[in-house]
N, C-alpha and C. Protein backbone atom coordinates (compact mmCIF):
# COMPACT_ATOMS: atom_id res chain seq x y z
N UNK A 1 84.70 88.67 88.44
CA UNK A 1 85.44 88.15 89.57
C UNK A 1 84.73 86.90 90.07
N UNK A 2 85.42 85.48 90.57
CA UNK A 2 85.03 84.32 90.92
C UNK A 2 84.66 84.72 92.23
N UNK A 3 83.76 83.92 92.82
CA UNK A 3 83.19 83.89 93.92
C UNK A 3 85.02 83.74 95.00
N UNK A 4 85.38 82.41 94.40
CA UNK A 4 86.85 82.17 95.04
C UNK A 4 87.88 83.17 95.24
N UNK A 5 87.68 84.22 94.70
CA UNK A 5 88.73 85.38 94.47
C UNK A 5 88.39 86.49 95.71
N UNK A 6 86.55 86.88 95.54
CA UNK A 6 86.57 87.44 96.88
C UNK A 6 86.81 87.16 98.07
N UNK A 7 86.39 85.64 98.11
CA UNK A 7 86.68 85.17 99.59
C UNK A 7 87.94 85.44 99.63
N UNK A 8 88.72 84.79 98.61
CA UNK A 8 90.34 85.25 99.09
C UNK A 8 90.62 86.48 100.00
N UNK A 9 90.20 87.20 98.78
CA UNK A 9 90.69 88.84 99.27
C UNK A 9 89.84 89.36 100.80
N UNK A 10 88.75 88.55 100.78
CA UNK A 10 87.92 88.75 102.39
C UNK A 10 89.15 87.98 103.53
N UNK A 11 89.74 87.16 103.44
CA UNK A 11 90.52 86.54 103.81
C UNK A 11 91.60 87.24 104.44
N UNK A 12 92.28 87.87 103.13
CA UNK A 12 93.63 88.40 103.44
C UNK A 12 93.23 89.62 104.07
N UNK A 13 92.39 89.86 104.18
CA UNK A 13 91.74 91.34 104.97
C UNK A 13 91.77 91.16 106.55
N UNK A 14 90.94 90.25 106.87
CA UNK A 14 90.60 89.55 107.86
C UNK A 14 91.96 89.25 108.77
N UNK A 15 92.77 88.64 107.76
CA UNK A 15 94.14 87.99 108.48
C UNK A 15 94.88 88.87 109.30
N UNK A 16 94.51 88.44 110.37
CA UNK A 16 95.61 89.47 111.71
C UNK A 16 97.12 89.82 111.79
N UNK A 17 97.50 88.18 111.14
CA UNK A 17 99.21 88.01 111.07
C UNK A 17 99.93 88.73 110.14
N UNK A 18 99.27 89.13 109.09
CA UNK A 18 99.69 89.98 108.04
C UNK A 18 100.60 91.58 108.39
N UNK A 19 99.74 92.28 110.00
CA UNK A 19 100.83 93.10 110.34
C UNK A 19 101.65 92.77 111.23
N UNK A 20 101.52 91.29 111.80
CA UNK A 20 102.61 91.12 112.77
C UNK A 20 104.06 90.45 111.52
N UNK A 21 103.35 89.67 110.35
CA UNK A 21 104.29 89.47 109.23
C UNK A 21 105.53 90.34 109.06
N UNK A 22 104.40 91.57 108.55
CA UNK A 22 105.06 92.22 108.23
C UNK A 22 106.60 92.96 109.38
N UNK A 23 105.98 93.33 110.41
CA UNK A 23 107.08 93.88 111.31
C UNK A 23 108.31 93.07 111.64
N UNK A 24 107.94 92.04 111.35
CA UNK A 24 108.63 90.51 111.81
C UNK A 24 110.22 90.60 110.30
N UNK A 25 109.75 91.03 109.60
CA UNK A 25 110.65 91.23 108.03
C UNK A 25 111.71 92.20 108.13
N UNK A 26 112.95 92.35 108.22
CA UNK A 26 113.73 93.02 107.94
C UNK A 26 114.05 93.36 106.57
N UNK A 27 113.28 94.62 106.34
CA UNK A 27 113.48 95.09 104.71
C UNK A 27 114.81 96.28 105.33
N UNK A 28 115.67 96.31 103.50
CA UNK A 28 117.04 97.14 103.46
C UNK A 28 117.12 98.04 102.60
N UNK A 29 117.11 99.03 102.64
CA UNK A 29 116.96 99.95 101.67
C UNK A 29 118.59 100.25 101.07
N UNK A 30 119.01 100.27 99.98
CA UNK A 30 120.05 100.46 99.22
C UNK A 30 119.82 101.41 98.06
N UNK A 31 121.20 102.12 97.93
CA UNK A 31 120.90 103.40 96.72
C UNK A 31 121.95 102.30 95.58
N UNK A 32 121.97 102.34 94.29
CA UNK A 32 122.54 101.55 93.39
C UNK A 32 123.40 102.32 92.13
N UNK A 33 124.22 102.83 91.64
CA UNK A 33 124.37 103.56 90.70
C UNK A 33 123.97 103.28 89.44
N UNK A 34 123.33 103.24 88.82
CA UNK A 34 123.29 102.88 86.91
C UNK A 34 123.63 103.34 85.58
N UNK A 35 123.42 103.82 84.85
CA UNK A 35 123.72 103.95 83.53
C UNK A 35 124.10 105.04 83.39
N UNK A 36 124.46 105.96 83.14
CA UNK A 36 125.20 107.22 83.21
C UNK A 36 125.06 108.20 84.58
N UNK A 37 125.52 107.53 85.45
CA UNK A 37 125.23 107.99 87.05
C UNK A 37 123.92 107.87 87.56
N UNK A 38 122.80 107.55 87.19
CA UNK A 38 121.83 107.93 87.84
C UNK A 38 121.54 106.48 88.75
N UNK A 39 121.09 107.07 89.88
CA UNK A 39 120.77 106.62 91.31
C UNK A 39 119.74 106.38 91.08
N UNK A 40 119.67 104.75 91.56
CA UNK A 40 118.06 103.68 91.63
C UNK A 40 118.28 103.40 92.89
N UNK A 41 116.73 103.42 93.75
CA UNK A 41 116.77 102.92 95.35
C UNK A 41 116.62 101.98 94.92
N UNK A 42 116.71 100.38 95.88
CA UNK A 42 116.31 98.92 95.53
C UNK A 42 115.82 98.87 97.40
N UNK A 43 115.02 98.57 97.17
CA UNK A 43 113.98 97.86 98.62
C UNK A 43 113.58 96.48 98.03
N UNK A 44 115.17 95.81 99.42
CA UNK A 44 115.04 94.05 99.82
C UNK A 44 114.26 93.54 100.93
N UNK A 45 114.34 92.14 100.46
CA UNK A 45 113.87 91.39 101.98
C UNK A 45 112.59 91.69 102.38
N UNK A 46 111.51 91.69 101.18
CA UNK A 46 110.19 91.72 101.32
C UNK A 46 109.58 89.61 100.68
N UNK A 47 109.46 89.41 102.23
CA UNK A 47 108.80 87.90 102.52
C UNK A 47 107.41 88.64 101.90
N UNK A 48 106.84 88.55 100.63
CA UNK A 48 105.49 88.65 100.64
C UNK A 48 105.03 88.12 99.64
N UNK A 49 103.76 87.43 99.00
CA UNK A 49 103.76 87.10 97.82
C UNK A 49 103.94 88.88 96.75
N UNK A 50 104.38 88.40 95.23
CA UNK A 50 104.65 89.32 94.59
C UNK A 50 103.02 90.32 94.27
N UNK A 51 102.18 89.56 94.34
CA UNK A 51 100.74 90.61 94.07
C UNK A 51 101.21 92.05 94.84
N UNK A 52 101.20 91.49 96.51
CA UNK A 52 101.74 92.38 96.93
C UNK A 52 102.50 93.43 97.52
N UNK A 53 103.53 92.53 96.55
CA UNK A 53 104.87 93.85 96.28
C UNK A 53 104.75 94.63 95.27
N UNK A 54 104.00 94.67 94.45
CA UNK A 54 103.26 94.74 92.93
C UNK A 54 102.84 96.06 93.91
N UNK A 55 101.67 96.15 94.34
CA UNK A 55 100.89 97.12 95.50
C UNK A 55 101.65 97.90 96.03
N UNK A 56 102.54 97.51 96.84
CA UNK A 56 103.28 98.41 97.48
C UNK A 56 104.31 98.91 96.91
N UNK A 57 104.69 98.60 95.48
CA UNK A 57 106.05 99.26 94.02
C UNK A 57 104.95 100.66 94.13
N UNK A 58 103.42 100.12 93.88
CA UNK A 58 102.83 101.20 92.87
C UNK A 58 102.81 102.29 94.30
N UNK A 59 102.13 101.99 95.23
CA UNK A 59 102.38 102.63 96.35
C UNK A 59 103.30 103.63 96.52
N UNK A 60 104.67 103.68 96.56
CA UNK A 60 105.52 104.22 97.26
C UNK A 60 105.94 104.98 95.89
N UNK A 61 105.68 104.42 95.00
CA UNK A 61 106.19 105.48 93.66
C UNK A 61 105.09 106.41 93.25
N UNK A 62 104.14 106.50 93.75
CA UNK A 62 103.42 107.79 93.63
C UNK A 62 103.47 108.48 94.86
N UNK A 63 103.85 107.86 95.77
CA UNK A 63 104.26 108.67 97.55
C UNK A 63 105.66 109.58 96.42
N UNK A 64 106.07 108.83 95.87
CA UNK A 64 107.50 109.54 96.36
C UNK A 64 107.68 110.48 94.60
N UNK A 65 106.39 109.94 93.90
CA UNK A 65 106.45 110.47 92.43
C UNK A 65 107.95 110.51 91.87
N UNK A 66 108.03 109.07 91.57
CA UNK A 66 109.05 108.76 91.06
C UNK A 66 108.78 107.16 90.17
N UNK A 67 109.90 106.75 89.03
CA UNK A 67 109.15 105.79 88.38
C UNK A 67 109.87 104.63 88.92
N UNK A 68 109.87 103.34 88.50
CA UNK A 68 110.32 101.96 89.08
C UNK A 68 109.42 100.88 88.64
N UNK A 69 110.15 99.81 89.16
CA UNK A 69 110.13 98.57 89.15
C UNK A 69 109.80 97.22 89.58
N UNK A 70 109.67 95.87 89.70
CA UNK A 70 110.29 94.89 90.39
C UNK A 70 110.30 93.95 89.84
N UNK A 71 111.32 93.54 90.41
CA UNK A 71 112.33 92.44 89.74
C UNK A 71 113.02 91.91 90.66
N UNK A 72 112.95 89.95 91.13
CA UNK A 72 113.35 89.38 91.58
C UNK A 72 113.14 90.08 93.11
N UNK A 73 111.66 90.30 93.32
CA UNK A 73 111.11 90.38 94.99
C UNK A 73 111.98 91.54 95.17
N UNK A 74 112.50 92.34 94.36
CA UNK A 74 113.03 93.83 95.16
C UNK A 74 112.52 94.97 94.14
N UNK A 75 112.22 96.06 94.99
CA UNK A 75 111.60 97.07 94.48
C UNK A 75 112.58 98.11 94.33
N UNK A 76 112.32 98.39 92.61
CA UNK A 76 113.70 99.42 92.68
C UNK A 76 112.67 100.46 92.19
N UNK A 77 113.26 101.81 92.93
CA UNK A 77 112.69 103.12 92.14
C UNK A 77 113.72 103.95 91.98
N UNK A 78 113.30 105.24 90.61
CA UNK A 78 114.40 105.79 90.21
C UNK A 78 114.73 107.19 91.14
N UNK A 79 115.86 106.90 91.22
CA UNK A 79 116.35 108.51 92.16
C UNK A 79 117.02 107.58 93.68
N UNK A 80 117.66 109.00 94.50
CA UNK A 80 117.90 108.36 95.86
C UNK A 80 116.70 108.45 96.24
N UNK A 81 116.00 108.23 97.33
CA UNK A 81 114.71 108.07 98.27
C UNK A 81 115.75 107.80 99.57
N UNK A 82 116.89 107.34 100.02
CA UNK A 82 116.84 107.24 101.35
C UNK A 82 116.35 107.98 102.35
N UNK A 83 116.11 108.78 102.08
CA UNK A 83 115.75 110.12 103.61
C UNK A 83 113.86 109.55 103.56
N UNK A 84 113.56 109.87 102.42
CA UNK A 84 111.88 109.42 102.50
C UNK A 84 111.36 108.08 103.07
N UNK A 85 112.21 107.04 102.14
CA UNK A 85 111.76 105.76 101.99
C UNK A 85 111.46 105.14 103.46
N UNK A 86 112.54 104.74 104.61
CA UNK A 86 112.35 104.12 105.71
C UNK A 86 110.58 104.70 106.40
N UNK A 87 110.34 106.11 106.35
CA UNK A 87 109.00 106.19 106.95
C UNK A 87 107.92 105.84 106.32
N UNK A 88 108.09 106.22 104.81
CA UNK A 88 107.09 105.49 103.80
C UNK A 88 106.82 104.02 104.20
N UNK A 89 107.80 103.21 104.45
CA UNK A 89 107.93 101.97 104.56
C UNK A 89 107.22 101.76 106.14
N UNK A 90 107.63 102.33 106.67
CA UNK A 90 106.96 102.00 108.51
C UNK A 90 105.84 102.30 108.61
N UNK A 91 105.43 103.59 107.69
CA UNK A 91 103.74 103.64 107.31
C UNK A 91 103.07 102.34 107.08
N UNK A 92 103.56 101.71 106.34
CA UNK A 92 102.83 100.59 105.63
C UNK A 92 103.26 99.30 106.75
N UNK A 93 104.20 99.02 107.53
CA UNK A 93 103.86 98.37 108.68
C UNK A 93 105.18 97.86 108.61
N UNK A 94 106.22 97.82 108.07
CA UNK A 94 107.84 97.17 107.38
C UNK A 94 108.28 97.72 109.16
N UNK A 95 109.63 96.78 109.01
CA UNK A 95 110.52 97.42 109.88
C UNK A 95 111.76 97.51 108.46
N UNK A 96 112.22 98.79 109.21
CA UNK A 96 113.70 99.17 108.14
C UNK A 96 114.96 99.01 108.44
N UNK A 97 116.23 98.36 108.13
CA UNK A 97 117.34 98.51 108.78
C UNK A 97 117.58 99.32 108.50
């Protein structure tokens, strides 16, 4: 690891705005149908760089032990999750519509 990489990450630690960011974001949770009926959640409207939406895919799919994705800044996982997902999400600092 570069010297430049920790500071980063000392950085983004440090950074206060990161949970006011976050609350500030209206993320949407949607159920999607696919390939022979089966139901994919997709979680939009995450303003974040992708590292970490990357973090929070892997996050919420072992909360919810289920498999997924992302693609084009939205996080899809397999199955419904609506009933789980919105508190999972407020855990981590999101507001949910």
């Amino acid at each position: 690891m570069r010297e430049d990489d920790s500071l980063d990450e000392l950085l983004d630690e440090l950074d206060g705005h990161d949970a006011l960011d976050k609350a500030q974001q209206q993320v949407s949770i949607t159920v999607d149908e696919r390939r022979y009926g089966k139901a994919v959640t997709l979680v939009s409207g995450l303003d974040i760089p992708e590292s970490k939406i990357e973090s929070l895919a892997s996050s919420l799919k072992s909360s919810l032990a289920a498999g997924g994705t992302v693609s084009d800044d939205t996080i899809e996982l397999q199955g419904d999750h609506r009933d789980r997902l919105p508190e999972l999400l407020q855990d981590h600092g999101y507001d949910v519509e």
